[in-house]
Protein backbone atom coordinates (compact mmCIF):
# COMPACT_ATOMS: atom_id res chain seq x y z
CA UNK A 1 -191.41 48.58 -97.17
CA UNK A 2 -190.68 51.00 -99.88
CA UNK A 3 -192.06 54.18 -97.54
CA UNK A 4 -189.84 52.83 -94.99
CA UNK A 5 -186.91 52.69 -97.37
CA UNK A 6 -187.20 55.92 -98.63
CA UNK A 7 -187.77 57.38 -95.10
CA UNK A 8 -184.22 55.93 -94.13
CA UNK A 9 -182.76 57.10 -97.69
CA UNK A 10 -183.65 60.70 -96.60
CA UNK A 11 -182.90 60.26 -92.49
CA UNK A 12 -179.38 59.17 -93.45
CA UNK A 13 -178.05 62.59 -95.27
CA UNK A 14 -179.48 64.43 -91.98
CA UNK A 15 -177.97 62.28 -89.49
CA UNK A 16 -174.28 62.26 -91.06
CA UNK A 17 -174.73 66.09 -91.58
CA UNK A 18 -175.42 65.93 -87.41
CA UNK A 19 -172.71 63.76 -87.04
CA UNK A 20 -170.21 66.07 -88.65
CA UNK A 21 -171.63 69.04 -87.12
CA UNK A 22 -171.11 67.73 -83.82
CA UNK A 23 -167.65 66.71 -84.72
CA UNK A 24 -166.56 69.92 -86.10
CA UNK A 25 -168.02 71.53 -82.73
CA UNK A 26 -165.74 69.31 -80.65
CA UNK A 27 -162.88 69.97 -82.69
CA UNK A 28 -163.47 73.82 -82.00
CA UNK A 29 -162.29 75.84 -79.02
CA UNK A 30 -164.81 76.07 -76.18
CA UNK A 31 -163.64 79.59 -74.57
CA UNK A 32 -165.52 82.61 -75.59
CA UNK A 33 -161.52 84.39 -76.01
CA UNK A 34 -160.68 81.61 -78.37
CA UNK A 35 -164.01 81.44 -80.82
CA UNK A 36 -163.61 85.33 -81.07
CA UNK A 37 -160.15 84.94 -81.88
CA UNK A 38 -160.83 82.23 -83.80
CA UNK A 39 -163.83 84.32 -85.21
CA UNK A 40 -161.10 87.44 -86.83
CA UNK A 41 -158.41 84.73 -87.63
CA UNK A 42 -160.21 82.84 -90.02
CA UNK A 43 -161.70 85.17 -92.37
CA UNK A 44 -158.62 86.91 -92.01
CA UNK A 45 -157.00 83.72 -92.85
CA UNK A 46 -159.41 82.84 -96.11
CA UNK A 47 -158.96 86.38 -97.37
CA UNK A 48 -154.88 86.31 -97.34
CA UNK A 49 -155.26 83.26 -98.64
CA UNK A 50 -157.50 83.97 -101.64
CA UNK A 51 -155.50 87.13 -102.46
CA UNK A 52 -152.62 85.43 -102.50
CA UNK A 53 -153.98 82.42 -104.87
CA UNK A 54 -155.20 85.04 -107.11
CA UNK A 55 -151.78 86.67 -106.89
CA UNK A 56 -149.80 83.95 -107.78
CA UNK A 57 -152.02 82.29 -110.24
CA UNK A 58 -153.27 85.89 -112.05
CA UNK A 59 -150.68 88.25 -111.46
CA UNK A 60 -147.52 86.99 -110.75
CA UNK A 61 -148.16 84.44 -113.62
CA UNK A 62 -149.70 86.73 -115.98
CA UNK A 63 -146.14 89.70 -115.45
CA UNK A 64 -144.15 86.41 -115.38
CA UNK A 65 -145.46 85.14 -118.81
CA UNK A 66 -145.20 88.91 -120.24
CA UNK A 67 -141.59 89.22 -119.47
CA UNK A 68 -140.74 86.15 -120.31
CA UNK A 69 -142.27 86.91 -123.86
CA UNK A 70 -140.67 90.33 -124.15
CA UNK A 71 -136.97 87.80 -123.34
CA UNK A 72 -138.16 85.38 -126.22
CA UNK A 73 -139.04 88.29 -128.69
CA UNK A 74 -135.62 89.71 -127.77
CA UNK A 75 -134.09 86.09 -128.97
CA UNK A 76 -135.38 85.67 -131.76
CA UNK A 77 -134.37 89.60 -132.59
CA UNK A 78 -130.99 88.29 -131.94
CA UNK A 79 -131.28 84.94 -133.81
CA UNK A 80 -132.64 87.09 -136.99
CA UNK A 81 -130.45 89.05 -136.60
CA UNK A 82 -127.15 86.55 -136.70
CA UNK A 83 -129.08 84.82 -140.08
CA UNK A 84 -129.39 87.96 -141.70
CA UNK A 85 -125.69 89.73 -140.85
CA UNK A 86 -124.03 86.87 -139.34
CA UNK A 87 -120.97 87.97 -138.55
CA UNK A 88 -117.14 87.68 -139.55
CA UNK A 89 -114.44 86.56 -137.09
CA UNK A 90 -113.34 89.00 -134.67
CA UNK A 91 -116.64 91.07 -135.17
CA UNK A 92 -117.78 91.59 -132.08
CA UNK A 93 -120.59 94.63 -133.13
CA UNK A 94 -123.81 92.03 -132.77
CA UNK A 95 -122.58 91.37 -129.39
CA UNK A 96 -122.52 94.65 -127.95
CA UNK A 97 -125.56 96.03 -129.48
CA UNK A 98 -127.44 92.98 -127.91
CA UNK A 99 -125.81 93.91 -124.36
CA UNK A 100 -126.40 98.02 -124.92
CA UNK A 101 -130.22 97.55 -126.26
CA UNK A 102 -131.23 94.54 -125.21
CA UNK A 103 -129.09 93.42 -122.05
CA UNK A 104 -128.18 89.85 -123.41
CA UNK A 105 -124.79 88.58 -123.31
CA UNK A 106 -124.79 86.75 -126.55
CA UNK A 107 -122.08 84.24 -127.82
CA UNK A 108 -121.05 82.19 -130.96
CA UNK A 109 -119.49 78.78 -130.44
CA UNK A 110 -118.54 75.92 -132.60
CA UNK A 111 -121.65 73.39 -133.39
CA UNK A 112 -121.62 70.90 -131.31
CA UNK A 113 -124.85 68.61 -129.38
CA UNK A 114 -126.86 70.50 -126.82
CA UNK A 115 -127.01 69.13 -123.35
CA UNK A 116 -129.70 66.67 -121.89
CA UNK A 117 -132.52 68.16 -120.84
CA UNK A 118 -132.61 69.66 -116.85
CA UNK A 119 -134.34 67.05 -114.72
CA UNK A 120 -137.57 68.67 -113.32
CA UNK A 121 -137.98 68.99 -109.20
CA UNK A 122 -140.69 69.98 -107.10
CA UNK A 123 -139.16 73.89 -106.86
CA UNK A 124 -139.41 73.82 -110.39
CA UNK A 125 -142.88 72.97 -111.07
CA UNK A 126 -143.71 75.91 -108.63
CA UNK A 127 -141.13 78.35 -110.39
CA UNK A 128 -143.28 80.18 -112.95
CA UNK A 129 -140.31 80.74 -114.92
CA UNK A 130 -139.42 77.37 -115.79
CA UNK A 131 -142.82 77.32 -117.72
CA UNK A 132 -142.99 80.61 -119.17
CA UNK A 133 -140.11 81.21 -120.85
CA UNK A 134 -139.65 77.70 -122.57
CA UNK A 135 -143.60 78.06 -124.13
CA UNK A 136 -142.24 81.65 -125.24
CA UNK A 137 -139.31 81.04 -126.37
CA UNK A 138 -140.90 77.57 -128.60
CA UNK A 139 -143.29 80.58 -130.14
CA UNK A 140 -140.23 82.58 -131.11
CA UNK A 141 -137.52 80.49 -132.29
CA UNK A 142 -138.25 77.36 -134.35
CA UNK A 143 -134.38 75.58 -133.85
CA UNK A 144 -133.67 73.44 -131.19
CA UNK A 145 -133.30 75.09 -127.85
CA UNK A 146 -131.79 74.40 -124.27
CA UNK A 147 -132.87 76.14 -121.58
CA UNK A 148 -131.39 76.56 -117.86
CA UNK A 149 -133.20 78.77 -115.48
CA UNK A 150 -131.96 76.86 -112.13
CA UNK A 151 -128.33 76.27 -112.56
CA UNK A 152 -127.41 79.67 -111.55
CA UNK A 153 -129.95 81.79 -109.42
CA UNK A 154 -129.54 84.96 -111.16
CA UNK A 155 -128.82 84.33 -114.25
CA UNK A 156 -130.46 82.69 -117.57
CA UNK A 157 -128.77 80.25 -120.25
CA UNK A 158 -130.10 79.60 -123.65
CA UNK A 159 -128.90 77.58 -126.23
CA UNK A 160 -129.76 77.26 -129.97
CA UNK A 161 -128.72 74.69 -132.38
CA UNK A 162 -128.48 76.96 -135.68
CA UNK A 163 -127.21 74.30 -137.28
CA UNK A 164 -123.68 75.14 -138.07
CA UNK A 165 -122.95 77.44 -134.99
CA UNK A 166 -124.25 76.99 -131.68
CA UNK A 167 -125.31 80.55 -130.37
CA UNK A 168 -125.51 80.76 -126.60
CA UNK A 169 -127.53 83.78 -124.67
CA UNK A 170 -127.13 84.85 -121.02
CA UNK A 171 -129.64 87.44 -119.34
CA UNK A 172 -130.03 88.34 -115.74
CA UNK A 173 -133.37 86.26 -114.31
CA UNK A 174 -134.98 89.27 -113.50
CA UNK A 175 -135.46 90.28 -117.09
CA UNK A 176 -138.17 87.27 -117.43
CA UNK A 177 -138.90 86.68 -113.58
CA UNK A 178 -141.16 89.20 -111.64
CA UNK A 179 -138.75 89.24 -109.02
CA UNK A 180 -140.40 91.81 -106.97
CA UNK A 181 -143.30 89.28 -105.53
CA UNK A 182 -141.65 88.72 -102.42
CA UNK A 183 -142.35 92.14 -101.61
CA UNK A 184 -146.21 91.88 -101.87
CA UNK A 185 -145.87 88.58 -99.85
CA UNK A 186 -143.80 90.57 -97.14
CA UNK A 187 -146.40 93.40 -96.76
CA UNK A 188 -149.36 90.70 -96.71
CA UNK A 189 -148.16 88.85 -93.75
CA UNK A 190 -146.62 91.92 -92.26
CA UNK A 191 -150.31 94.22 -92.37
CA UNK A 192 -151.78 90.28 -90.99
CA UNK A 193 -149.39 90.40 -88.29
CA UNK A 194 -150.22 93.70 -87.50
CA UNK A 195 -154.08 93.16 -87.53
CA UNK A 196 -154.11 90.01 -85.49
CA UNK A 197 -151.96 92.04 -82.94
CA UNK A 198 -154.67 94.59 -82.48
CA UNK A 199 -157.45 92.45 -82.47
CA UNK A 200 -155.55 90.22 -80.21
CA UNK A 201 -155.59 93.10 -77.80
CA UNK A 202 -158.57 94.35 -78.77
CA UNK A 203 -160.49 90.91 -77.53
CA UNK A 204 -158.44 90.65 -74.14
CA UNK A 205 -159.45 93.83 -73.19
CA UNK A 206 -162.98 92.38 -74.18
CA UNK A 207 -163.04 89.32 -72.46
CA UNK A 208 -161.35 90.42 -69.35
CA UNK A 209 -164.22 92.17 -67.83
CA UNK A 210 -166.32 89.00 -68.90
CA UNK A 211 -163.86 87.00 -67.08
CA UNK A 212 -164.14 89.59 -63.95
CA UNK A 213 -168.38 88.95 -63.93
CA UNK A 214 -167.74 85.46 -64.36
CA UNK A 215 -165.48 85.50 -61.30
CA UNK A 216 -167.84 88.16 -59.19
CA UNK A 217 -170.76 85.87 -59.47
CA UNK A 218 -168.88 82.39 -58.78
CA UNK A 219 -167.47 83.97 -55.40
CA UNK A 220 -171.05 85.33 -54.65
CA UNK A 221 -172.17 81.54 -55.13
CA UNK A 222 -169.48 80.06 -52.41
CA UNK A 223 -170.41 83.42 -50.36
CA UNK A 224 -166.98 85.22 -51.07
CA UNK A 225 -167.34 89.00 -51.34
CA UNK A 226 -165.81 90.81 -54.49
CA UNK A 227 -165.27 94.18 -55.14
CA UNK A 228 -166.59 94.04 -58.48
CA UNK A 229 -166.89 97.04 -60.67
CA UNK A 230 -168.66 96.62 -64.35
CA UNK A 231 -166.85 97.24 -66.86
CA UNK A 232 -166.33 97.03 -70.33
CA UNK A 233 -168.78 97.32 -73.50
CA UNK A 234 -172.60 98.26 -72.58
CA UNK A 235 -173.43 95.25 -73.17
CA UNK A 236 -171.06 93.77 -70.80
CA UNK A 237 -171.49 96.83 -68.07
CA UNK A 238 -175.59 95.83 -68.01
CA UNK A 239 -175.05 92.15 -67.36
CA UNK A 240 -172.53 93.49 -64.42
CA UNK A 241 -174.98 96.03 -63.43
CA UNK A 242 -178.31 93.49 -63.71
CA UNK A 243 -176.01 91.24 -61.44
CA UNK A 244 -175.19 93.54 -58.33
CA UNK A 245 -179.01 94.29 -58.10
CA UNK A 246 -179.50 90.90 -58.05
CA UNK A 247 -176.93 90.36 -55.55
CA UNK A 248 -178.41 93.42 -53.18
CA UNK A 249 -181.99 91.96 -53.74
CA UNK A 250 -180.51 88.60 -52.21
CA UNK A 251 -178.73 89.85 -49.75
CA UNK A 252 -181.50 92.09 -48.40
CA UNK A 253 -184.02 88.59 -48.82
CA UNK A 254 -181.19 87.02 -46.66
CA UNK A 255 -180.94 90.10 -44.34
CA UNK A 256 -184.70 90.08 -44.12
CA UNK A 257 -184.99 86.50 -43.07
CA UNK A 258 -182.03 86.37 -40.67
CA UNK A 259 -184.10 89.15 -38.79
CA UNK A 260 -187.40 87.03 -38.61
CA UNK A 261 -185.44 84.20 -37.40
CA UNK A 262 -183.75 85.95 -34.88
CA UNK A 263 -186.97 87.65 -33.76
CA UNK A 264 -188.76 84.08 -33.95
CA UNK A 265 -186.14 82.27 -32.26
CA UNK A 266 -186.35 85.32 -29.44
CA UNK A 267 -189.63 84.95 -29.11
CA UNK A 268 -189.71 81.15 -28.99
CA UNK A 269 -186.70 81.03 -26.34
CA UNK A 270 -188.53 83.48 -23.92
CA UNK A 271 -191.96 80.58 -24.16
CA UNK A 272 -189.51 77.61 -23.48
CA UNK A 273 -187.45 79.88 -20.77
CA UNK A 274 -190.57 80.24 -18.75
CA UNK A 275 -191.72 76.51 -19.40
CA UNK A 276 -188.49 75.16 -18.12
CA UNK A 277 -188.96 78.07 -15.08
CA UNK A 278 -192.61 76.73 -14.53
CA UNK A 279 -191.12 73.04 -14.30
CA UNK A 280 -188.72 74.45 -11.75
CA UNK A 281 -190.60 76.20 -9.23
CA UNK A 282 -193.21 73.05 -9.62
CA UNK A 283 -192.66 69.91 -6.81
CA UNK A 284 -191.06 67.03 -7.98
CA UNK A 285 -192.93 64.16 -9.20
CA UNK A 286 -193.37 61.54 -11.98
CA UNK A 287 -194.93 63.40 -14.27
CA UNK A 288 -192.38 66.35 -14.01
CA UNK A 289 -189.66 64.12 -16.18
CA UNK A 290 -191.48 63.71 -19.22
CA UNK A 291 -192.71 67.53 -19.23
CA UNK A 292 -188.92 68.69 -18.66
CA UNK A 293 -187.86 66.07 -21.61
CA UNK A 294 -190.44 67.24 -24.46
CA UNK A 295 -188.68 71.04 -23.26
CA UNK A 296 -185.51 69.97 -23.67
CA UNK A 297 -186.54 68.23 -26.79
CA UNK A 298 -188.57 71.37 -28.37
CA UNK A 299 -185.21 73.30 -27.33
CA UNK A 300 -182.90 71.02 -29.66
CA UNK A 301 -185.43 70.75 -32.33
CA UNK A 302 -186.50 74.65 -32.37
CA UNK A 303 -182.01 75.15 -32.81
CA UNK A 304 -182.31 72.36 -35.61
CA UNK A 305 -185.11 74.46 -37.91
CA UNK A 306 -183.47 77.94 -36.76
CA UNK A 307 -179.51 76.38 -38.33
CA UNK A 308 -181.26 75.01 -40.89
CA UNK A 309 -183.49 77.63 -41.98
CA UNK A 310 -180.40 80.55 -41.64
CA UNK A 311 -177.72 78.69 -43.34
CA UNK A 312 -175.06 80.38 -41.25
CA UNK A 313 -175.09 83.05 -44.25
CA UNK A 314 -173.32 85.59 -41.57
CA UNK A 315 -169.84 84.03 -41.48
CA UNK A 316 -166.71 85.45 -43.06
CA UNK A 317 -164.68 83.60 -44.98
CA UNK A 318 -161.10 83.16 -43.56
CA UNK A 319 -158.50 80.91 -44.09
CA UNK A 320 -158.58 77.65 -41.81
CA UNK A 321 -156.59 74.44 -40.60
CA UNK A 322 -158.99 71.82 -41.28
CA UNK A 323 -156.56 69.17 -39.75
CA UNK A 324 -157.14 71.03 -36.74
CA UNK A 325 -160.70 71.03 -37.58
CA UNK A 326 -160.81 67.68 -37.71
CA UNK A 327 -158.45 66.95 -34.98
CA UNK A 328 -161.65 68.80 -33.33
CA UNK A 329 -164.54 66.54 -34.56
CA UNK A 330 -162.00 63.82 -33.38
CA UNK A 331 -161.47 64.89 -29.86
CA UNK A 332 -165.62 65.96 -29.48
CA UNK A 333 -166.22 62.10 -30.72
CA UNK A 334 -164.11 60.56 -28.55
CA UNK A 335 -165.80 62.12 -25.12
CA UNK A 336 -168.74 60.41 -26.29
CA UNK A 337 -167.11 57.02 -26.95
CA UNK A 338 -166.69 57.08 -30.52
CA UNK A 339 -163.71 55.39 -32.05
CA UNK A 340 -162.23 57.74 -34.31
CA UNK A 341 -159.13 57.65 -36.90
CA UNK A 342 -158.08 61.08 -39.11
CA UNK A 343 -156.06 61.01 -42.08
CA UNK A 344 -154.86 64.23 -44.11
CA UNK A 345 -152.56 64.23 -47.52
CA UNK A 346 -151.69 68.02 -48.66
CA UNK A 347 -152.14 71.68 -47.82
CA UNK A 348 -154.68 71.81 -45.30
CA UNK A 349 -154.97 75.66 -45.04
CA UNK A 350 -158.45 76.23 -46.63
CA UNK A 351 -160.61 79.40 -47.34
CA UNK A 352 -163.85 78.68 -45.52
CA UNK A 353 -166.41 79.71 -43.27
CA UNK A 354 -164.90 77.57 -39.92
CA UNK A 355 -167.84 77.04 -37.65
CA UNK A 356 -170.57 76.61 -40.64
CA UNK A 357 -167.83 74.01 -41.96
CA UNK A 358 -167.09 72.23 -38.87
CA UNK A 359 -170.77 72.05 -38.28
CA UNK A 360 -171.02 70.07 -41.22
CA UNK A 361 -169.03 67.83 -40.82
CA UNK A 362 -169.91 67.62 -37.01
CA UNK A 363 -173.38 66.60 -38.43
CA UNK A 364 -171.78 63.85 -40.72
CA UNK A 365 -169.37 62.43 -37.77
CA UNK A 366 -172.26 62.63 -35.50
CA UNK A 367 -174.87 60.42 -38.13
CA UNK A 368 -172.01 58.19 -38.24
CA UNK A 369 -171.47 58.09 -34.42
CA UNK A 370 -175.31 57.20 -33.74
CA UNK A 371 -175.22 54.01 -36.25
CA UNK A 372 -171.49 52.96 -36.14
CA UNK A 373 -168.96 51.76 -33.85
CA UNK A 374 -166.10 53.02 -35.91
CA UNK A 375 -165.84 56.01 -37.87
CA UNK A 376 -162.56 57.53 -40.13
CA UNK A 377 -161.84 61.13 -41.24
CA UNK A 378 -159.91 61.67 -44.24
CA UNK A 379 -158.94 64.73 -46.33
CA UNK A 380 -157.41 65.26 -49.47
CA UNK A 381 -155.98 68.64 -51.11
CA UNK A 382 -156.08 68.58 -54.75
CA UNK A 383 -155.49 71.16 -57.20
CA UNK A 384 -158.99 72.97 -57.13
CA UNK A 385 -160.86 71.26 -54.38
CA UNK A 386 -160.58 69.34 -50.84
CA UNK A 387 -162.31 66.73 -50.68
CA UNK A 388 -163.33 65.12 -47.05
CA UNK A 389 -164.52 61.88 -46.49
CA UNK A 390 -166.51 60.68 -43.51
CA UNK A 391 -166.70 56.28 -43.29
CA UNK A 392 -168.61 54.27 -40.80
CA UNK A 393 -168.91 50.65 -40.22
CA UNK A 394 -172.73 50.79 -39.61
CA UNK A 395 -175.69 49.53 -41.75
CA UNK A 396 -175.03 51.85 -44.69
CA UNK A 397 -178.26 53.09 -46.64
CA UNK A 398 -179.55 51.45 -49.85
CA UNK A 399 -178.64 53.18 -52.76
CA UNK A 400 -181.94 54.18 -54.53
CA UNK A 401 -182.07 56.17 -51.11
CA UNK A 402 -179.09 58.41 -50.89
CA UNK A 403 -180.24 61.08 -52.28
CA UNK A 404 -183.90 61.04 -50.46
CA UNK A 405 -182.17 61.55 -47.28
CA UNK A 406 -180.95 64.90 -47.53
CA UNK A 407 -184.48 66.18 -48.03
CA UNK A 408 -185.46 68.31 -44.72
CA UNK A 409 -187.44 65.94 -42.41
CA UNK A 410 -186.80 63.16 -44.28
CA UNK A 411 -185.90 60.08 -41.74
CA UNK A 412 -184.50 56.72 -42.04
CA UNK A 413 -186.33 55.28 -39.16
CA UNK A 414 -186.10 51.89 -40.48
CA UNK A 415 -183.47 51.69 -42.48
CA UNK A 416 -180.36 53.43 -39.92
CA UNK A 417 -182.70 52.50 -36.40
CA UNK A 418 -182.62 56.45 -36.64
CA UNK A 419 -183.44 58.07 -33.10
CA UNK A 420 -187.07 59.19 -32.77
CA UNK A 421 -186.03 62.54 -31.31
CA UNK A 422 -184.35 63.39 -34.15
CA UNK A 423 -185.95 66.52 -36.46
CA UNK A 424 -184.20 64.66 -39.80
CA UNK A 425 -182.29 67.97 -40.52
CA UNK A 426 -178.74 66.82 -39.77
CA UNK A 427 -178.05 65.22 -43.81
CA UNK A 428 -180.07 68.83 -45.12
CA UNK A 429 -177.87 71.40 -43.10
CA UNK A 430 -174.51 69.82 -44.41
CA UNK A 431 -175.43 69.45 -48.22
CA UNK A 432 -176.62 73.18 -47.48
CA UNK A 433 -173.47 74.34 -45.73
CA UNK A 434 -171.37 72.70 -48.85
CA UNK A 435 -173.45 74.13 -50.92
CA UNK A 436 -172.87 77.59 -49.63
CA UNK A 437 -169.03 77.42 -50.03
CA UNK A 438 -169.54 76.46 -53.93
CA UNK A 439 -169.60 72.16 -53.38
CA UNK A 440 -172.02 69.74 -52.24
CA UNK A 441 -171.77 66.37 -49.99
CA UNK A 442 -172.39 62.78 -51.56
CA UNK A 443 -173.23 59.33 -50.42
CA UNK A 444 -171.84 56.09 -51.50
CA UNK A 445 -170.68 52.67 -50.17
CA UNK A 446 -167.49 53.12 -47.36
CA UNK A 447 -164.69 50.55 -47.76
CA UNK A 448 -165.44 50.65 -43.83
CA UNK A 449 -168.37 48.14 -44.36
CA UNK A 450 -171.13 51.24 -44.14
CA UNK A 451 -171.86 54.86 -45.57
CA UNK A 452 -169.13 57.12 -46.40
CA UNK A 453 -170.58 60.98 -46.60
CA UNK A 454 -167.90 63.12 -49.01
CA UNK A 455 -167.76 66.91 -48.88
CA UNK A 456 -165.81 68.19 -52.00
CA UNK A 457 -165.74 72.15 -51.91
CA UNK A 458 -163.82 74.06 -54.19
CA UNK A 459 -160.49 76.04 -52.75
């Protein structure tokens, strides 16, 4: 039990340390512009921020204190001063040396209770002043003293009980105040405004042709060309470069194939041509029916593996109604008896390859049409994709086998009373054809009763 305890007891420090990891990484920006913003901002942030702790606690503290003491020493000249020589009525001589040398307005009153002591507030405690000069002045003079240094903003009051006169000295705040800091603080966030604006710029110009490969290859996935040119830092112009050889080396495997297809599917059309020419010149008789059905059959099948193996890569990509593209699918179902309903909400004018997509959904309408006796056709615009959804009223298929149906020659023969002549490609060549224009098809329960088949591709 102890082993065990001391295993948790050293689990537990590793485990919160995940935890806050994790929670620091959600709290931080996920786009590569932002964490290299974030990336000059910080430090840049830190550093400005250290210097100006340092400044404010070191230097602007340390001149503050300095000046303050060079006031005090100046006040207790003057205080000495008065004790030694103090002066007869109507001789004003102390009072204008101490404004000539040491640029104090000094004054001799009548004794008389010095004022409560100034209430402190929070812009006091972070006035440097208000500490400095008091502890220097309490070094200098040893009567009691009053000291304003917020009732007027540019000027200094101190008062000294000296027992039978009450002396009272005025100096300009800038004689014990480092007034200057302001200055410092002004360049500091000036040069920081000044280096986040380059580096600002700096990382656009970065990111953008990041942003331009990121964009090249995602309209390469939904088969969109782009006139993409690399660009950039090397770095950056080798990814773009390592990408359009990839894209030539696909296109040429795609070229490649379309060519043995079309040659196969040449060849294999001229064999069936002269079948179906041998069944016609031959007399007709019971055994002629079956032999022209297994042609016809190999005919549909042989179009099935050709559509399915070529992907309809060749299409261009133009912009399309799909109401009327469903309106389509609608009017093909209905010559073969299908019941039919269509439903649209939003912009229906699409970017997509028209004849792979209506084959897609043709395949969809026509799994429905074998299995169901009504069928509804429903499409939705939204801000980044279109989303259509195909509903049946037929027997549905079980959940754990949705997505085992859109493997090629994968059929349902039990499950959807599928029809034996069918080459189970129908499911594969739509997911495909989705997949092509960047989305990809889905199966779930229809609130028809049976299967609904989405297509979600982006826009």
């Amino acid at each position: 039990m102890s082993a065990i305890s001391n295993r948790l007891h050293a689990t537990r420090p590793v485990t919160l340390w995940r935890e806050a990891a994790r929670g620091l990484a959600n709290m931080m920006p996920k786009g590569l512009y932002a964490r290299s913003l974030l990336i000059v901002i910080l430090p840049m942030v830190l550093l400005q921020t250290a210097v100006a702790y340092v400044f404010m606690e070191r230097h602007w503290e340390l001149v503050t204190h300095r000046l303050s003491a060079a006031v005090a020493r100046d006040v207790g000249a003057v205080i000495d001063l008065y004790r030694l020589y103090p002066p007869a009525p109507g001789d004003d001589r102390l009072q204008a040396i101490c404004a000539d040398r040491f640029n104090l307005d000094v004054e001799s009153l009548p004794a008389a209770p010095l004022p409560p002591a100034l209430s402190k507030t929070f812009l006091s405690e972070l006035d440097p002043l208000t500490r400095a000069l008091p502890e220097e002045i309490a070094k200098q003079v040893r009567s009691p003293v009053w000291i304003d240094t917020l009732g007027r903003s540019g000027i200094i009051e101190i008062r000294i009980d000296l027992g039978d006169r009450m002396l009272r000295i005025r100096a300009h705040r800038n004689l014990a105040y480092a007034s200057n800091a302001h200055i410092f603080i002004l360049w500091m966030l000036g040069a920081s405004a000044l280096l986040l604006s380059v580096a600002i710029l700096f990382l656009r110009n970065q990111i953008r042709p990041i942003l331009r490969l990121a964009g090249a290859a995602e309209d390469f996935g939904k088969g969109r060309d782009s006139d993409y040119r690399p660009q950039g830092a090397r770095e950056v112009r080798q990814a773009g470069y390592a990408f359009i050889e990839m894209k030539r080396r696909v296109e040429r495997v795609l070229e490649q194939r379309t060519a043995m297809l079309s040659g196969v599917s040449h060849d294999l059309r001229t064999i069936l041509t002269r079948f179906r020419l041998s069944l016609a010149v031959m007399s007709e008789g019971p055994e002629i029916e079956p032999l022209q059905k297994d042609v016809g059959e190999m005919q549909r099948m042989l179009e099935a593996y050709l559509a399915f193996a070529r992907g309809d890569m060749g299409e261009v990509v133009e912009s399309t109604d799909l109401g009327a593209l469903l309106d389509d699918l609608r009017a093909d179902a209905e010559r073969h008896g299908a019941e039919v309903e269509v439903e649209t909400a939003g912009a229906m004018m699409v970017k997509l390859r028209p004849n792979a997509f209506k084959r897609c959904l043709g395949n969809l309408v026509g799994n429905a049409q074998r299995h169901a006796d009504r069928i509804r056709l429903s499409a939705a615009r939204e801000q980044r994709f279109v989303t259509v959804h195909v509903d049946d009223d037929g027997p549905g298929i079980a959940a754990e086998l949705r997505e085992e149906v859109f493997r090629p020659f994968y059929r349902l023969d039990e499950a959807r009373n599928q029809d034996e002549t069918g080459a189970g490609l129908g499911l594969a060549i739509a997911r495909d054809i989705a997949r092509l224009h960047g989305g990809d098809v889905t199966l779930a329960a229809s609130p028809l009763g049976g299967l609904r088949a989405s297509v979600r591709v982006p826009v």
